[in-house]
Protein backbone atom coordinates (compact mmCIF):
# COMPACT_ATOMS: atom_id res chain seq x y z
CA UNK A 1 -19.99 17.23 -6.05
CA UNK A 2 -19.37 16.88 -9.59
CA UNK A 3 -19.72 13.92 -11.93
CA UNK A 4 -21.20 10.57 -9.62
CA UNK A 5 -22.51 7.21 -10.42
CA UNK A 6 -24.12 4.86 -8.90
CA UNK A 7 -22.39 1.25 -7.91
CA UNK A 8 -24.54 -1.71 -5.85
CA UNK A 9 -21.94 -4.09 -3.91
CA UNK A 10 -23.53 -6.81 -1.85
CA UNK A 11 -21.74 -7.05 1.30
CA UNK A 12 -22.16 -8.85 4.58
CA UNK A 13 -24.93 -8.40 6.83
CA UNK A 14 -22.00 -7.80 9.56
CA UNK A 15 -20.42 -5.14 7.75
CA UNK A 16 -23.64 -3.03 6.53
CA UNK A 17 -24.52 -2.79 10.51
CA UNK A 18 -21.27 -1.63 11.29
CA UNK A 19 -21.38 1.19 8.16
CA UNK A 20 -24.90 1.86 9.80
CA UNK A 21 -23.67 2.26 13.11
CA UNK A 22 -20.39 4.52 11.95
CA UNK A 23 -22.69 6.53 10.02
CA UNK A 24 -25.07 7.51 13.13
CA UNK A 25 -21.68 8.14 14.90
CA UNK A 26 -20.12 9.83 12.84
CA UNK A 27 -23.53 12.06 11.69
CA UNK A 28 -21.74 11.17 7.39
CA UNK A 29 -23.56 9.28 5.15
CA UNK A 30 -23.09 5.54 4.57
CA UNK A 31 -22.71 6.58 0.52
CA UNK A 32 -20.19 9.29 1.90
CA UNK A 33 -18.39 6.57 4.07
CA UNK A 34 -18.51 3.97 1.41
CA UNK A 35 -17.00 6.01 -1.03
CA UNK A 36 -14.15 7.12 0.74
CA UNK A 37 -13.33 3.82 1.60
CA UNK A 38 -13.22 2.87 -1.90
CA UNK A 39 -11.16 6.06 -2.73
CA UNK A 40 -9.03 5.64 -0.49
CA UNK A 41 -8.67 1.27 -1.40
CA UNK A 42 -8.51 1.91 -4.46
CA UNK A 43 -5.48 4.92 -4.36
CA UNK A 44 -3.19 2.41 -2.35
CA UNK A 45 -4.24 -0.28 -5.20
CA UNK A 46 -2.56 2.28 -7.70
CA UNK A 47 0.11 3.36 -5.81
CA UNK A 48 1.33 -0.68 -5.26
CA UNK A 49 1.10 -0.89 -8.56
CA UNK A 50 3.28 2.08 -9.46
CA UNK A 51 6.12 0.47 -6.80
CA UNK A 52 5.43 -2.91 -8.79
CA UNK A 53 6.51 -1.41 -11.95
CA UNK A 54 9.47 0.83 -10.64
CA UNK A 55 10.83 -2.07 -8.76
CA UNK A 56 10.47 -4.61 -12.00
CA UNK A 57 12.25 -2.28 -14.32
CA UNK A 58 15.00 -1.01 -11.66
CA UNK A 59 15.65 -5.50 -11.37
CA UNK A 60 15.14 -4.86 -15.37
CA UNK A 61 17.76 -2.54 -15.23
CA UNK A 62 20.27 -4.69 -12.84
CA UNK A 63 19.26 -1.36 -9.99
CA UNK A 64 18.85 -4.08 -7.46
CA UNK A 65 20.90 -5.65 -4.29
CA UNK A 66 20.69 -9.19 -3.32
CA UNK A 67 19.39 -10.10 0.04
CA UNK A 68 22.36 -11.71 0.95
CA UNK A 69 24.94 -8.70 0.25
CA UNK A 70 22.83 -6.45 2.64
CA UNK A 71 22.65 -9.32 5.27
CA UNK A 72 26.14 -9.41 5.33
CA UNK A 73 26.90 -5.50 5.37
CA UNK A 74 24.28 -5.11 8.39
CA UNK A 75 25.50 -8.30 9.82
CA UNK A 76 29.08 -6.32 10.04
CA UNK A 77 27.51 -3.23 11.87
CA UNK A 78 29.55 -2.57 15.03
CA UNK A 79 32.00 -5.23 13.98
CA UNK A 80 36.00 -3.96 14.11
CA UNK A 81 35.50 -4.51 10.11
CA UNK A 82 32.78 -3.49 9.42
CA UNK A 83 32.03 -3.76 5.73
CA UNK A 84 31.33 -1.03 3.10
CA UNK A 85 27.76 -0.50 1.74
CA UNK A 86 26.92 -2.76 -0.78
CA UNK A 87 26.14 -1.07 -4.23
CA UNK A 88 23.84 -1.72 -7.74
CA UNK A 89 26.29 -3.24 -10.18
């Protein structure tokens, strides 16, 4: 299994039950359950943050579209004029 630790959380009396009761179900550890849960929390956490930063130095970088320029291109969908797509400046 490699390098572990160990990490206490207190969490509600609601929620231990329910990691008790999906661990008889499921016939995987709580520890096992817990810590894919955090793995997997904890992976979306970092990949947010990666989109975060992209997206701030993309606006940074004037890579960006306002709101209302799309609105108005997908506003003209089907229209006899329909406008062209709206591009970074």
């Amino acid at each position: 299994m490699g390098d572990t630790t160990t990490l206490t959380i207190r969490v509600p009396v609601n929620l231990k039950r329910r990691l008790d009761k999906l661990a008889r179900k499921s016939k995987l550890s709580k520890s096992w359950l817990a810590t894919d849960a955090v793995e997997q929390y904890v992976a979306e956490q970092e990949r947010q943050a990666t989109l975060v930063r992209t997206a701030e130095y993309q606006i940074e970088s004037g890579k960006f579209l306002r709101h209302e320029e799309v609105r108005r291109w997908l506003l003209s969908w089907g229209a006899e004029k329909e406008l062209p797509p709206p591009t970074c400046k």
